[in-house]
C-alpha atoms as a PDB file:
ATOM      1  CA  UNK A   1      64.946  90.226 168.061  1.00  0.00           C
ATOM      2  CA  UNK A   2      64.859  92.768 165.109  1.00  0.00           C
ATOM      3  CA  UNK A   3      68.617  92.567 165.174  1.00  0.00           C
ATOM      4  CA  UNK A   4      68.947  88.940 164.361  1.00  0.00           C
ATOM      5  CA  UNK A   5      66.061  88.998 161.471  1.00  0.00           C
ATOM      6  CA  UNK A   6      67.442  91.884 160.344  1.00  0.00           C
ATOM      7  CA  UNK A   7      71.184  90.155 160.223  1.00  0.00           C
ATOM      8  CA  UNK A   8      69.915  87.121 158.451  1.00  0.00           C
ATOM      9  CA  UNK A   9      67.820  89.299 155.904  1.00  0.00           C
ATOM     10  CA  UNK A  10      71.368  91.010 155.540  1.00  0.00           C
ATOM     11  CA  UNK A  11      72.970  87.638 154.613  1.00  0.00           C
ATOM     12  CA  UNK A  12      69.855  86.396 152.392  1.00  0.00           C
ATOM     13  CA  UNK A  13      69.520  89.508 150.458  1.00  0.00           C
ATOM     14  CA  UNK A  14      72.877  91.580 150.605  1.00  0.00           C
ATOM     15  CA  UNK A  15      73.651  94.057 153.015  1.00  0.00           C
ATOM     16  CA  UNK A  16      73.517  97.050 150.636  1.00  0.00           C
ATOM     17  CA  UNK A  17      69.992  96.618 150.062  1.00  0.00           C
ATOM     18  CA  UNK A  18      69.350  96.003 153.953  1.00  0.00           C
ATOM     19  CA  UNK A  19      70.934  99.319 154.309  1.00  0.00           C
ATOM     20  CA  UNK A  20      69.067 101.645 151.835  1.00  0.00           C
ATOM     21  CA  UNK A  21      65.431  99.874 153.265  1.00  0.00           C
ATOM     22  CA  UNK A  22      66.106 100.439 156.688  1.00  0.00           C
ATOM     23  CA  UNK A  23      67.174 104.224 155.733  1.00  0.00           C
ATOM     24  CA  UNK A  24      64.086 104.792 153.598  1.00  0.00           C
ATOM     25  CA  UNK A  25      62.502 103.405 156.227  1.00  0.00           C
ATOM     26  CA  UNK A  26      63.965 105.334 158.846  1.00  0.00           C
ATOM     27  CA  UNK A  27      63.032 108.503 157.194  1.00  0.00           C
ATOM     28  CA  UNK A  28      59.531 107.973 156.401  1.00  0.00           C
ATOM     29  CA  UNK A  29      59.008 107.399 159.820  1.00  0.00           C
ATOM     30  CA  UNK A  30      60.863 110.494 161.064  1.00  0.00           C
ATOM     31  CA  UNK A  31      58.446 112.582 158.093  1.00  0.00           C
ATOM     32  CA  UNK A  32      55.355 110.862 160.033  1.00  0.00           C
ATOM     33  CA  UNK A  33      56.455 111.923 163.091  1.00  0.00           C
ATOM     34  CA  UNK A  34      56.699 115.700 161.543  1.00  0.00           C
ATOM     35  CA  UNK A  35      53.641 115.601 160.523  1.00  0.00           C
ATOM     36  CA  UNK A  36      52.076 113.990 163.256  1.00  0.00           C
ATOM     37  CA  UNK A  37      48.308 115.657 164.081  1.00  0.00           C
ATOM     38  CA  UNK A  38      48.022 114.229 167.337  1.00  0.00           C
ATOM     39  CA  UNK A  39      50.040 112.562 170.399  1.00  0.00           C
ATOM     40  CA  UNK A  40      49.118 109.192 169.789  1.00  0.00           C
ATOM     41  CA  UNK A  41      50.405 109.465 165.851  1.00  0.00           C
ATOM     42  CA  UNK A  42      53.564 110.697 167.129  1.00  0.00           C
ATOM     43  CA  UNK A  43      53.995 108.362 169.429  1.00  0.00           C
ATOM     44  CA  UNK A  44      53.026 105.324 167.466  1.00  0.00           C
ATOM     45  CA  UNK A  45      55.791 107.231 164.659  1.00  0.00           C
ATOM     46  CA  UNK A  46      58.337 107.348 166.786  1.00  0.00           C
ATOM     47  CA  UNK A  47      57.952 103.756 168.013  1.00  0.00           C
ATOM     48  CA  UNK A  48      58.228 102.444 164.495  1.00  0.00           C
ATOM     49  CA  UNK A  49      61.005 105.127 163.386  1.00  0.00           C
ATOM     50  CA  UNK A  50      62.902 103.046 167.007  1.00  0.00           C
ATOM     51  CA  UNK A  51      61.906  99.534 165.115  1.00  0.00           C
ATOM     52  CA  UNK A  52      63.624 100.790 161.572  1.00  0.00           C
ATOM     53  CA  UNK A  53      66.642 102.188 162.934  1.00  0.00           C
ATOM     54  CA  UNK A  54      67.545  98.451 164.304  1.00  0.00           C
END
């Protein structure tokens, strides 16, 4: 499902841009999971770092 969204957001808003958010978004979640205090953070990181790399 992320795919497609992410497709058409590539197509409304240019793929460059699609690229560089999912990146910065990729690596603030892979930061969170560094720094995660406790099991559930990490996990909950590391579920949304999956979500951004799509």
């Amino acid at each position: 499902m992320l795919l497609i969204t992410g497709a058409r957001l590539g197509d409304l808003v240019g793929r460059k841009r699609m690229f560089l958010t999912g990146a910065f978004g990729f690596t603030l979640c892979s930061a969170l999971c560094a720094l995660a205090a406790d099991p559930g953070m990490l996990v909950a990181s590391a579920r949304s770092r999956a979500a951004s790399r799509r």
